[in-house]
N, C-alpha and C. Protein backbone atom coordinates (compact mmCIF):
# COMPACT_ATOMS: atom_id res chain seq x y z
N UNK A 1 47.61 94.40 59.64
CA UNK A 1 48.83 93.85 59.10
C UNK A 1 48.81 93.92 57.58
N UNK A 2 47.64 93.53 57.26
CA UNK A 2 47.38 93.85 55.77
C UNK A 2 47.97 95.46 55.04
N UNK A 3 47.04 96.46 56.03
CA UNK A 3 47.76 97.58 55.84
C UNK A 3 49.44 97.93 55.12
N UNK A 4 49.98 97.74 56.59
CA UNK A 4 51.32 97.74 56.71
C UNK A 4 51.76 96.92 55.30
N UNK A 5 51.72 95.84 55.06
CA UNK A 5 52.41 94.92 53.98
C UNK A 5 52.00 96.11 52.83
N UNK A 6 50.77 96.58 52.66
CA UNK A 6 50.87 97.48 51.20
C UNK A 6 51.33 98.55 51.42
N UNK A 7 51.62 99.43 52.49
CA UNK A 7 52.38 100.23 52.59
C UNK A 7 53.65 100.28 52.08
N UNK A 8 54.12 99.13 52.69
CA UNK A 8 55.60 99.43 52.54
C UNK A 8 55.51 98.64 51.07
N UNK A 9 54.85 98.17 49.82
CA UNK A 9 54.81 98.13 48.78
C UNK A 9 55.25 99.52 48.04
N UNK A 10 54.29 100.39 49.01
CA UNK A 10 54.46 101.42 48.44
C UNK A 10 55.65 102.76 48.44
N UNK A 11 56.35 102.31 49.54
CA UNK A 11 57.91 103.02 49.63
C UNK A 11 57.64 104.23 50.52
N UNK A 12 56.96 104.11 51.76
CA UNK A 12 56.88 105.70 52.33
C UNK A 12 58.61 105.82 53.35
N UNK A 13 58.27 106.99 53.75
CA UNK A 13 59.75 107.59 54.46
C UNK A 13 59.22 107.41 55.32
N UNK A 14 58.23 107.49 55.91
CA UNK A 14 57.77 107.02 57.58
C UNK A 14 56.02 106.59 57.53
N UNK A 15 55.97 106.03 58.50
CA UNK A 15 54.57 105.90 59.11
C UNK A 15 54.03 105.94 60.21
N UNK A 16 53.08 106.04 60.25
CA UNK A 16 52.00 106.82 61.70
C UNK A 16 51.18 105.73 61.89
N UNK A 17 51.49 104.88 63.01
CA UNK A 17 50.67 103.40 63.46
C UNK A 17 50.29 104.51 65.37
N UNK A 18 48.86 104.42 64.42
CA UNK A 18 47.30 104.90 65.80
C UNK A 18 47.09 103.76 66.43
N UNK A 19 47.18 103.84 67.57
CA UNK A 19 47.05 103.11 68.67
C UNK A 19 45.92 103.20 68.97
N UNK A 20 44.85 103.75 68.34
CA UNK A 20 43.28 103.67 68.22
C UNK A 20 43.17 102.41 67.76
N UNK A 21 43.41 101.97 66.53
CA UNK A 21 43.22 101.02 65.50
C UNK A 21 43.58 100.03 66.71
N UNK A 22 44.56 99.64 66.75
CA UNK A 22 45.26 98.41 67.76
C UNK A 22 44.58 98.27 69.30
N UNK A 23 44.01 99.56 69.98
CA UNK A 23 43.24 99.14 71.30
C UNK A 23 41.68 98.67 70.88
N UNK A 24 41.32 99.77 69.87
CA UNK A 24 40.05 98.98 68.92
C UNK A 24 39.74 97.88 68.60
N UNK A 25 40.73 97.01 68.11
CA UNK A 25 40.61 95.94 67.92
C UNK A 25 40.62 95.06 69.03
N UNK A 26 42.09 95.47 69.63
CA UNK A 26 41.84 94.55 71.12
C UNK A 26 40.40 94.37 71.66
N UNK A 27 40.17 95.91 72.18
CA UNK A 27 38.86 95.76 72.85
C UNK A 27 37.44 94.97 72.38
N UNK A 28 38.05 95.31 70.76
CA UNK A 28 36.64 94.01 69.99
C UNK A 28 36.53 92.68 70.60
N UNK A 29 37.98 92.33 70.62
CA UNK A 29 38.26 90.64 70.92
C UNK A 29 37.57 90.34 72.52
N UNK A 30 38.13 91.57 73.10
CA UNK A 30 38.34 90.90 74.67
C UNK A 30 37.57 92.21 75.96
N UNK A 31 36.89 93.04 75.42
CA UNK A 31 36.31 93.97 75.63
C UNK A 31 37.55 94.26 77.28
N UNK A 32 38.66 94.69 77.25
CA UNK A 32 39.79 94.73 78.37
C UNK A 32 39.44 96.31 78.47
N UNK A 33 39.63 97.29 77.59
CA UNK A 33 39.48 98.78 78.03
C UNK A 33 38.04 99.06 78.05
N UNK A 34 37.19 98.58 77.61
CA UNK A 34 36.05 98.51 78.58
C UNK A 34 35.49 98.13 80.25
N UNK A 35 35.96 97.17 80.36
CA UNK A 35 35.90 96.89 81.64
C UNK A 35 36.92 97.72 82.55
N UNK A 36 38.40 98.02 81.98
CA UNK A 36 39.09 98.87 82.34
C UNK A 36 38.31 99.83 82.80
N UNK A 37 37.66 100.48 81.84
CA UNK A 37 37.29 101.90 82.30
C UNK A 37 35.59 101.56 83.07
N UNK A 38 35.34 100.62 83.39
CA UNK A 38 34.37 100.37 84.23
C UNK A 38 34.17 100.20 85.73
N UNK A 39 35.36 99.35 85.78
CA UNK A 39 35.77 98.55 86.62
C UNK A 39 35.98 99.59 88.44
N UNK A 40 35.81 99.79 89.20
CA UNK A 40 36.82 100.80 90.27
C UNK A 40 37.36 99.49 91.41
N UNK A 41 37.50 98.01 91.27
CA UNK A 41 38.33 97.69 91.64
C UNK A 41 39.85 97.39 91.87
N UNK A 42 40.51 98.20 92.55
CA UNK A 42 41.78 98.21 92.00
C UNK A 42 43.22 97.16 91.69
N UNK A 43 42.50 96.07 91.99
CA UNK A 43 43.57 94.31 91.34
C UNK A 43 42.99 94.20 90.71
N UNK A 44 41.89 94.61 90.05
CA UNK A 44 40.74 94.37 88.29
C UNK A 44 41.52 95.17 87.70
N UNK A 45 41.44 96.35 87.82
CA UNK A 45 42.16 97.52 86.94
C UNK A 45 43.28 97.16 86.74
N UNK A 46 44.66 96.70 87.54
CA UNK A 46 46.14 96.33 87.31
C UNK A 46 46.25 95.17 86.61
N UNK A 47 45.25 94.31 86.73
CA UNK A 47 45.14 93.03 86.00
C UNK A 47 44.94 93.16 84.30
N UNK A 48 43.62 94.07 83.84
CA UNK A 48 43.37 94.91 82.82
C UNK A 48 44.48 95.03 82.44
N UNK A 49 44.86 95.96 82.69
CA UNK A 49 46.44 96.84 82.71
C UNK A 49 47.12 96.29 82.11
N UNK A 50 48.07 95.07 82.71
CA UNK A 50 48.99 94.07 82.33
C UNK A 50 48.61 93.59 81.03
N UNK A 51 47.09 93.00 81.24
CA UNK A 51 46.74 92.80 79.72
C UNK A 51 46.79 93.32 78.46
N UNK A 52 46.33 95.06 79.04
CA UNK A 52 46.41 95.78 77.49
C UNK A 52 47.56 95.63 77.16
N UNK A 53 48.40 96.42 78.53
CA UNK A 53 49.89 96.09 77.45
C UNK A 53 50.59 95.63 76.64
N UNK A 54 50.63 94.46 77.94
CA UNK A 54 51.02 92.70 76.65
C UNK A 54 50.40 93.05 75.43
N UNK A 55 49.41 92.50 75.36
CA UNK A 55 49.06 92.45 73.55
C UNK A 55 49.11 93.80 73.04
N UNK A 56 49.04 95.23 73.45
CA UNK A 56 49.24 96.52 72.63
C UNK A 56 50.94 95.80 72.42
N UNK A 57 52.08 95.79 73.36
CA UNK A 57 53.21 95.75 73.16
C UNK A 57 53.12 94.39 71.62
N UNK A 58 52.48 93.29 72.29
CA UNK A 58 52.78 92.35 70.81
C UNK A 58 52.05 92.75 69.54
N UNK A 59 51.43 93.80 69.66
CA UNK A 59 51.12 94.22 68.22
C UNK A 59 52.03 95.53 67.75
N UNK A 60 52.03 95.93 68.52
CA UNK A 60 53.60 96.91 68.19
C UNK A 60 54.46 96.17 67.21
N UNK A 61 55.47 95.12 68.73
CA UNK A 61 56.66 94.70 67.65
C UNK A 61 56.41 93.96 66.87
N UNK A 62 55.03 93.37 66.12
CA UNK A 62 54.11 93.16 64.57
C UNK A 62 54.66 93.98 63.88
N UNK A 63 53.97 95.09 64.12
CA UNK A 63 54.36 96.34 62.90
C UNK A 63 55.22 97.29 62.64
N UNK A 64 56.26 97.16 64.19
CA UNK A 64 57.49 98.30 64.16
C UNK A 64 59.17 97.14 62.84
N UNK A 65 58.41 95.49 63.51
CA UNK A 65 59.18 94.37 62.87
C UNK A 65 59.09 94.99 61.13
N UNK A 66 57.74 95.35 60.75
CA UNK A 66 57.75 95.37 59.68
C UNK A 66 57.92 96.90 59.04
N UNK A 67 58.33 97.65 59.69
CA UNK A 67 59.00 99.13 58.94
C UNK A 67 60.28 99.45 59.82
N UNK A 68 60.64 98.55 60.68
CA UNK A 68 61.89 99.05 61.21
C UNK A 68 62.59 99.99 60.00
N UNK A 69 62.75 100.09 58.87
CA UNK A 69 63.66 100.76 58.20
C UNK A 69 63.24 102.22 58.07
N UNK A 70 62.17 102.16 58.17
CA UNK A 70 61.46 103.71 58.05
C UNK A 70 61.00 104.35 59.25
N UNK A 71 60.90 105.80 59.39
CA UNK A 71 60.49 106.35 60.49
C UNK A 71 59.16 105.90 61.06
N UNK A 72 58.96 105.67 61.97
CA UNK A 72 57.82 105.37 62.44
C UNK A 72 57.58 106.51 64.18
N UNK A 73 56.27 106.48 63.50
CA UNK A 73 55.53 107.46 64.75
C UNK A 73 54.38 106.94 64.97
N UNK A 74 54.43 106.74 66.64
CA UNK A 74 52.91 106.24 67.14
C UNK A 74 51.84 107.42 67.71
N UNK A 75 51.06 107.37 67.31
CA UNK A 75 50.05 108.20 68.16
C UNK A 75 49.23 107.76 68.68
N UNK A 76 49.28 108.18 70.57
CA UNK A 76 48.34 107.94 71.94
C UNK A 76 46.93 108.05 71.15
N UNK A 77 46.35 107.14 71.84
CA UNK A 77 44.98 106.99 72.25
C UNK A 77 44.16 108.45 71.81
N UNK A 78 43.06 108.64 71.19
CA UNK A 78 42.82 109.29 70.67
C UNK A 78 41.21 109.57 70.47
N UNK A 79 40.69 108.48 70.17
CA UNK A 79 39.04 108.10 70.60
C UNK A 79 38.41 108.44 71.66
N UNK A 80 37.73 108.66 71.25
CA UNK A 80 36.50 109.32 72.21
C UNK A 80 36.23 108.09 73.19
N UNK A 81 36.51 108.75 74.61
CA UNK A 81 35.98 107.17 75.47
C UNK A 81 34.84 106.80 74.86
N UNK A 82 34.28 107.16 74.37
CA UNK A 82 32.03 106.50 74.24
C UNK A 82 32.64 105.94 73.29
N UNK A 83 33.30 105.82 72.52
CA UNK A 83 33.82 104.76 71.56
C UNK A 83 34.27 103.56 72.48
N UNK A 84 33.91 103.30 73.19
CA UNK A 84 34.43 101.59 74.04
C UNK A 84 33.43 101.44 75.07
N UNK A 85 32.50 102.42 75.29
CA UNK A 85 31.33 102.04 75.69
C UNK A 85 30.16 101.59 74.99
N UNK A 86 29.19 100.90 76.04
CA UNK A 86 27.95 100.70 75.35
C UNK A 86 27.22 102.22 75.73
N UNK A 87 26.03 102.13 74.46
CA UNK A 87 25.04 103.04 75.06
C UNK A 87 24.27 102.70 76.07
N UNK A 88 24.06 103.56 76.74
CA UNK A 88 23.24 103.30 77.90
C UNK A 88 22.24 102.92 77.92
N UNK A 89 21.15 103.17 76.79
CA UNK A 89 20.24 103.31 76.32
C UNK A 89 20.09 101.48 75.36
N UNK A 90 20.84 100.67 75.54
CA UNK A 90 21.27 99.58 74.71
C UNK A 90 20.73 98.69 75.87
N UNK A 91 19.86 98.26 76.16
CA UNK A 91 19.39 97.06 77.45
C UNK A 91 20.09 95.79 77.02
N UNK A 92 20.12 95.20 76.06
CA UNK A 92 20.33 94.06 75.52
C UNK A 92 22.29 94.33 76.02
N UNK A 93 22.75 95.12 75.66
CA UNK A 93 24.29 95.32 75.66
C UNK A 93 24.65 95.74 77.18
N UNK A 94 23.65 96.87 78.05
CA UNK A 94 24.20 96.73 79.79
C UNK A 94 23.79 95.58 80.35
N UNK A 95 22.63 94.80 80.24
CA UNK A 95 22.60 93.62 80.24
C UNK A 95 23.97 92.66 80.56
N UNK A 96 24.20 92.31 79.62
CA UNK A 96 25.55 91.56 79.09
C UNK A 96 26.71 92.07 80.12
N UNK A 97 27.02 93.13 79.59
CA UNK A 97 27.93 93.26 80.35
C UNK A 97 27.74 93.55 81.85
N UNK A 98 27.20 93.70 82.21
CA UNK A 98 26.68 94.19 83.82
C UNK A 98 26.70 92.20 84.79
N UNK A 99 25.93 91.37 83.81
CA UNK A 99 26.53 90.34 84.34
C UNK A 99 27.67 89.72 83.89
N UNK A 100 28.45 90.15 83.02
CA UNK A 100 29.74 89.52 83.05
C UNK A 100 31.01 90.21 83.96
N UNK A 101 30.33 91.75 83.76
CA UNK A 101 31.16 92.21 85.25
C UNK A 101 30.69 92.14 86.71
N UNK A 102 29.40 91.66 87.06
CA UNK A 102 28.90 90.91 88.23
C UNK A 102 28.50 92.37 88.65
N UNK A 103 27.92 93.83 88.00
CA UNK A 103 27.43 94.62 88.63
C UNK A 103 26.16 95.28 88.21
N UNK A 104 25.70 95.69 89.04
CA UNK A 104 24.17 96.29 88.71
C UNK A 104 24.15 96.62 87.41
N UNK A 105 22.70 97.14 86.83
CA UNK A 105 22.80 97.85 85.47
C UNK A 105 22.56 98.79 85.60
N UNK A 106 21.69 99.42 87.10
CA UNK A 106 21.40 101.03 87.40
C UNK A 106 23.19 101.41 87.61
N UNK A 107 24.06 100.76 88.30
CA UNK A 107 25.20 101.25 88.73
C UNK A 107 26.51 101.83 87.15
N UNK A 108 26.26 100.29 86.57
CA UNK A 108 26.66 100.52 84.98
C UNK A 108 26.45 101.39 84.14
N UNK A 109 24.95 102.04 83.76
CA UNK A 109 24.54 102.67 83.54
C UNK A 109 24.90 104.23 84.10
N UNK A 110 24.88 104.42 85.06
CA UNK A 110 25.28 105.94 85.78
C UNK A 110 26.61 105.91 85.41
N UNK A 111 27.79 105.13 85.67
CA UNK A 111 29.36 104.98 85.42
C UNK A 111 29.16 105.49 83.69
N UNK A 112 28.64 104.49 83.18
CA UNK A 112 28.66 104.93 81.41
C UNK A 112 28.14 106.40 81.27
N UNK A 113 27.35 106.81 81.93
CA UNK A 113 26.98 108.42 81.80
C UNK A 113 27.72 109.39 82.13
N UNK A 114 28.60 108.83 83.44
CA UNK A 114 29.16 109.70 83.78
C UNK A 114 30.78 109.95 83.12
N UNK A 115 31.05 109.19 81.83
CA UNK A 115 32.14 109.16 80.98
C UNK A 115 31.95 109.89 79.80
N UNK A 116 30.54 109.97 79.31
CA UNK A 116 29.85 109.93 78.32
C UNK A 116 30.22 112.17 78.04
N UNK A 117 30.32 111.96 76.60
CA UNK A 117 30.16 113.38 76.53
C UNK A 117 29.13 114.05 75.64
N UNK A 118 29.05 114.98 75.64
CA UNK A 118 27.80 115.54 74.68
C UNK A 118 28.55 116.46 73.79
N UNK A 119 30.16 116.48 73.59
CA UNK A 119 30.38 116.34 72.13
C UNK A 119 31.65 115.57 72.35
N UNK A 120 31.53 114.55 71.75
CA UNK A 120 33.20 113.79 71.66
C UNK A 120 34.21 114.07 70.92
N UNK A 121 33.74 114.69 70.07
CA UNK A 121 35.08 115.43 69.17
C UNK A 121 35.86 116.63 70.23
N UNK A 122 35.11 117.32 71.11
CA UNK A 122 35.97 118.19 71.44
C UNK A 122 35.86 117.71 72.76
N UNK A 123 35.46 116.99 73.68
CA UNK A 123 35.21 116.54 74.96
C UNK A 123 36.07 115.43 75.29
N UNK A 124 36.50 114.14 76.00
CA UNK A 124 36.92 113.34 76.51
C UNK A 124 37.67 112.51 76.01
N UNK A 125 38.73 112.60 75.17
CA UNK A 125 39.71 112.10 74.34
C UNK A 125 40.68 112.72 74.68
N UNK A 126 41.74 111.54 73.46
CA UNK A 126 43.30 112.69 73.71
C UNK A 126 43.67 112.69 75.09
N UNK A 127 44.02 114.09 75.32
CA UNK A 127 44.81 114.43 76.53
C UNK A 127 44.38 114.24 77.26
N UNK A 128 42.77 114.70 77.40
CA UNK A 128 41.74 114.36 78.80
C UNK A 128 41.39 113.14 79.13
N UNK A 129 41.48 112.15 77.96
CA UNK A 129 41.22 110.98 79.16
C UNK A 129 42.53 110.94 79.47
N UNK A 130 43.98 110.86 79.31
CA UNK A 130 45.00 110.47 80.09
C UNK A 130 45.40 111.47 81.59
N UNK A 131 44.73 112.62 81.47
CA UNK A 131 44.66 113.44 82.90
C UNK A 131 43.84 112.50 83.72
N UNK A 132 42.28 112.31 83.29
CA UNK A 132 41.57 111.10 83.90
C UNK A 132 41.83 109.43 84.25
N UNK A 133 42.70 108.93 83.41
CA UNK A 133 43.17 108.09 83.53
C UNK A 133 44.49 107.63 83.34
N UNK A 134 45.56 108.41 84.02
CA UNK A 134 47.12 108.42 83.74
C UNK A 134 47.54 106.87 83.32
N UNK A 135 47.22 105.99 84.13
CA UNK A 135 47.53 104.82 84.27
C UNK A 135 47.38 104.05 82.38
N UNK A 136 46.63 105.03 82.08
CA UNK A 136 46.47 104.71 80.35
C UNK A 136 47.71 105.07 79.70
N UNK A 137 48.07 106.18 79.64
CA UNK A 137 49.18 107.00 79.60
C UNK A 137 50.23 106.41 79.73
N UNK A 138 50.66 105.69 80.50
CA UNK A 138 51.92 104.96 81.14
C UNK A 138 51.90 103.58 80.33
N UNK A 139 51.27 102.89 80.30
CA UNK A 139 50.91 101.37 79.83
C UNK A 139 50.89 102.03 78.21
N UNK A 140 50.51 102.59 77.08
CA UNK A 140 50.67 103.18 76.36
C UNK A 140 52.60 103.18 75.91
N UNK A 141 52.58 103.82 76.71
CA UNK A 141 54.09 104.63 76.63
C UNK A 141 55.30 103.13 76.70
N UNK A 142 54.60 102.50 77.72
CA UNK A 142 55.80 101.57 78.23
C UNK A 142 55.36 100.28 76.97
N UNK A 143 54.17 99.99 76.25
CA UNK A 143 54.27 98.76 75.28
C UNK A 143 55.02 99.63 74.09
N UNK A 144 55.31 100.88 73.90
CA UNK A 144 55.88 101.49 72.26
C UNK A 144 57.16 101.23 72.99
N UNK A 145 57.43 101.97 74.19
CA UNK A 145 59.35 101.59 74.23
C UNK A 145 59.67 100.32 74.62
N UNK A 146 58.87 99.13 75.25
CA UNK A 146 58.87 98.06 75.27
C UNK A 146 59.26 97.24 73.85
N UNK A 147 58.26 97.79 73.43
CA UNK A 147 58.16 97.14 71.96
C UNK A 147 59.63 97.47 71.17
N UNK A 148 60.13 98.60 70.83
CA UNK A 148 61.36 99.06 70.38
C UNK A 148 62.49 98.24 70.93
N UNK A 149 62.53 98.43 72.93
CA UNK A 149 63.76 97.36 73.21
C UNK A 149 63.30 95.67 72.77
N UNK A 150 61.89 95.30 73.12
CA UNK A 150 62.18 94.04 72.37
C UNK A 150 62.74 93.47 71.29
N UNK A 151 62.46 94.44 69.71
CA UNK A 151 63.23 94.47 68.50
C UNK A 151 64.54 94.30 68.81
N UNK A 152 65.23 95.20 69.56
CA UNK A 152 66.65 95.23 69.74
C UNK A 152 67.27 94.55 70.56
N UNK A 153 66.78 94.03 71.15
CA UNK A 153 67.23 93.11 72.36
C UNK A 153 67.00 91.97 71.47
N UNK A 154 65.56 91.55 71.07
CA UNK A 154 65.64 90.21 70.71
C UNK A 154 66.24 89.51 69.21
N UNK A 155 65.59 90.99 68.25
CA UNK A 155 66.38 90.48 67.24
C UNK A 155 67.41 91.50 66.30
N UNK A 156 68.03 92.35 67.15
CA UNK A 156 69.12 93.43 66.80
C UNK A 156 68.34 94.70 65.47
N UNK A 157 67.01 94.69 65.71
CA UNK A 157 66.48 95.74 64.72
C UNK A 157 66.74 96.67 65.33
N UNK A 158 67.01 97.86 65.46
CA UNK A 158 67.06 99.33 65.60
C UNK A 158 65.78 99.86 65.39
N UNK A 159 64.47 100.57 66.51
CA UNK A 159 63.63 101.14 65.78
C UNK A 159 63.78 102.25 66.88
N UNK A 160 62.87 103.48 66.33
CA UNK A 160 63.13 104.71 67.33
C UNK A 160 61.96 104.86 67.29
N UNK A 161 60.81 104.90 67.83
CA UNK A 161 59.46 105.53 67.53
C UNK A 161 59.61 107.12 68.14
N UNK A 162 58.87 107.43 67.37
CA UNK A 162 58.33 108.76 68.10
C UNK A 162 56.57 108.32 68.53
N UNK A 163 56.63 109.19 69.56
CA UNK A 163 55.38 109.28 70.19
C UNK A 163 54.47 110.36 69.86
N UNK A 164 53.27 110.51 69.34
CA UNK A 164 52.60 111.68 68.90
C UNK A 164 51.61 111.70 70.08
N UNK A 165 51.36 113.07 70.43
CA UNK A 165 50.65 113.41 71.85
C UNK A 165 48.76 113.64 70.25
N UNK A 166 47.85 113.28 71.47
CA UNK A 166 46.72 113.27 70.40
C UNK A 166 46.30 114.37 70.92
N UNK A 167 44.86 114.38 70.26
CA UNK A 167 44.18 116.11 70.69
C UNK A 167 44.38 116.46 71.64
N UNK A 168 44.54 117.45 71.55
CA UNK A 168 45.01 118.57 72.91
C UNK A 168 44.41 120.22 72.59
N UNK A 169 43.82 120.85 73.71
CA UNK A 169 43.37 122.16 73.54
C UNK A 169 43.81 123.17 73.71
N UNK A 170 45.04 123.15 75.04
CA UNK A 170 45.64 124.39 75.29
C UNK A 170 47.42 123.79 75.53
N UNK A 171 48.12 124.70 75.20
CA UNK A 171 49.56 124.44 75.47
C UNK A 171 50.05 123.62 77.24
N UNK A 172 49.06 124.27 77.60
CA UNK A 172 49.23 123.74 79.46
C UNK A 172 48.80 122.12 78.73
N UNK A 173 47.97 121.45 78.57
CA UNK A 173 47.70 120.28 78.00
C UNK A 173 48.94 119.37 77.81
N UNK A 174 49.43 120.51 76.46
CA UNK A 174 50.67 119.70 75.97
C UNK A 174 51.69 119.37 76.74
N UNK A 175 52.36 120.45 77.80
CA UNK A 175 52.85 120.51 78.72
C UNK A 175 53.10 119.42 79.62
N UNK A 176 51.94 119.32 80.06
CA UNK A 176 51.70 117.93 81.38
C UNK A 176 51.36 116.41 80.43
N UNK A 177 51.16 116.51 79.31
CA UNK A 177 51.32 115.18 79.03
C UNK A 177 52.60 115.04 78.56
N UNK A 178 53.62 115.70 77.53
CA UNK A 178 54.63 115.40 77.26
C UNK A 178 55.70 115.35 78.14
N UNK A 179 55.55 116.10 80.02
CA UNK A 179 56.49 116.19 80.88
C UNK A 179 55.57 114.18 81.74
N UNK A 180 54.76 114.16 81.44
CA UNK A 180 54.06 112.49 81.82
C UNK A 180 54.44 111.83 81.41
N UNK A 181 54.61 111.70 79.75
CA UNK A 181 55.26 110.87 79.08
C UNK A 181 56.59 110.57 78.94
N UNK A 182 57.57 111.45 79.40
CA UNK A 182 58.91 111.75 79.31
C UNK A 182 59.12 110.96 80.74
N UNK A 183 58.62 111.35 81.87
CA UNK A 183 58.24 111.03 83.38
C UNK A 183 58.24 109.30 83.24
N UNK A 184 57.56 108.75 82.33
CA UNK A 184 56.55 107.15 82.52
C UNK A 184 57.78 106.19 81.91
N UNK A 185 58.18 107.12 80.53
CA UNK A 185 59.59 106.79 79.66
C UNK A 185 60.71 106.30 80.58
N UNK A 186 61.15 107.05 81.41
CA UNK A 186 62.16 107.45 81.95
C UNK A 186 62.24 106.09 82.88
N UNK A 187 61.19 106.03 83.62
CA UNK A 187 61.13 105.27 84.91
C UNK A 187 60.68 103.75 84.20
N UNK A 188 60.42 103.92 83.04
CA UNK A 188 60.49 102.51 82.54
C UNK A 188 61.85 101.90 81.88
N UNK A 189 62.39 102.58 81.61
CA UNK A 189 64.28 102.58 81.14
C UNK A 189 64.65 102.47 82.12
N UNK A 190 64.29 102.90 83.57
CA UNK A 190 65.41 102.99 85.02
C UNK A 190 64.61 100.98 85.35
N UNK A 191 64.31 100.54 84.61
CA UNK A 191 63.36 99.07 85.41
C UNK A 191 62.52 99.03 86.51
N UNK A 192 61.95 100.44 86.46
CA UNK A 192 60.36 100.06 87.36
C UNK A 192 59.32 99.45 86.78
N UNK A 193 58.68 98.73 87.58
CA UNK A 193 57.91 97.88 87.61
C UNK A 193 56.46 98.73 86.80
């Protein structure tokens, strides 16, 4: 928030609010896309879910409140999953979490490996985790246009975000996430659930 306030000190024509920064933080507070991406129960995962949203959506209309006048563009998720994991190799940290999620640490451990890449800059980010995990993709999509109709619904701001698709390697990539995102958009404007 700090950010934002000197920004717009500074008079830009638009800004680019990363939805890295904002799940980052979440996940500091409440480790939710961690367990998310741990979790394979599926009323854990929808529960998660609901959560990220909510608070991604209330930190949205935070900062869309405060540049409504200027262009604003969000960009998807972008981090390397091993950025919201522990290392495996961290006893003190699978520990912890292994009993706060009530599961083994051999089981924890294999799950964290098997996310894990051996280069994250060009491996499991971006586009590929949302092929891997659509359900990210969607919850994403629906707190930025959430967030926009809340402004306008609740307090008559006008904001338009654009959505920026993150790393991506081949045009087929771009393809299936921007026909996903258009897809998740759509059916969240028609009032699905």
């Amino acid at each position: 928030v700090e950010d934002a306030d000197h920004a717009i000190k500074v008079g830009p024509d638009g800004v680019l609010l990363s939805t890295d920064y904002l799940l980052s933080e979440l996940n500091a507070r409440a480790s939710l896309l961690t367990r998310y991406l741990l979790t394979e129960d599926e009323a854990t995962r929808s529960s998660l879910l609901m959560l990220i949203e909510d608070n991604h959506r209330e930190q949205l209309i935070t900062l869309m409140r405060r540049f409504h006048r200027i262009r604003i563009s969000v960009r998807l998720l972008d981090l390397p999953l091993s950025t919201f994991l522990p290392m495996p190799s961290d006893d003190q940290a699978m520990n912890k979490l292994a009993e706060e999620m009530n599961l083994s640490v051999h089981w924890l451990r294999m799950r964290i490996l098997a996310l894990r890449d051996t280069n994250p800059q060009a491996g499991l980010r971006g586009a590929r985790v949302f092929a891997l995990f659509p359900s990210l993709l969607n919850v994403q999509v629906r707190a930025i246009i959430g967030a926009a109709k809340a402004l306008l619904s609740n307090e008559s701001l006008e904001v338009r975000p654009t959505i920026v698709v993150p790393t991506v390697a081949t045009s087929q990539e771009v393809a299936t996430i921007v026909r996903k995102i258009h897809s998740f958009a759509q059916l969240f404007l028609d009032g699905a659930p």
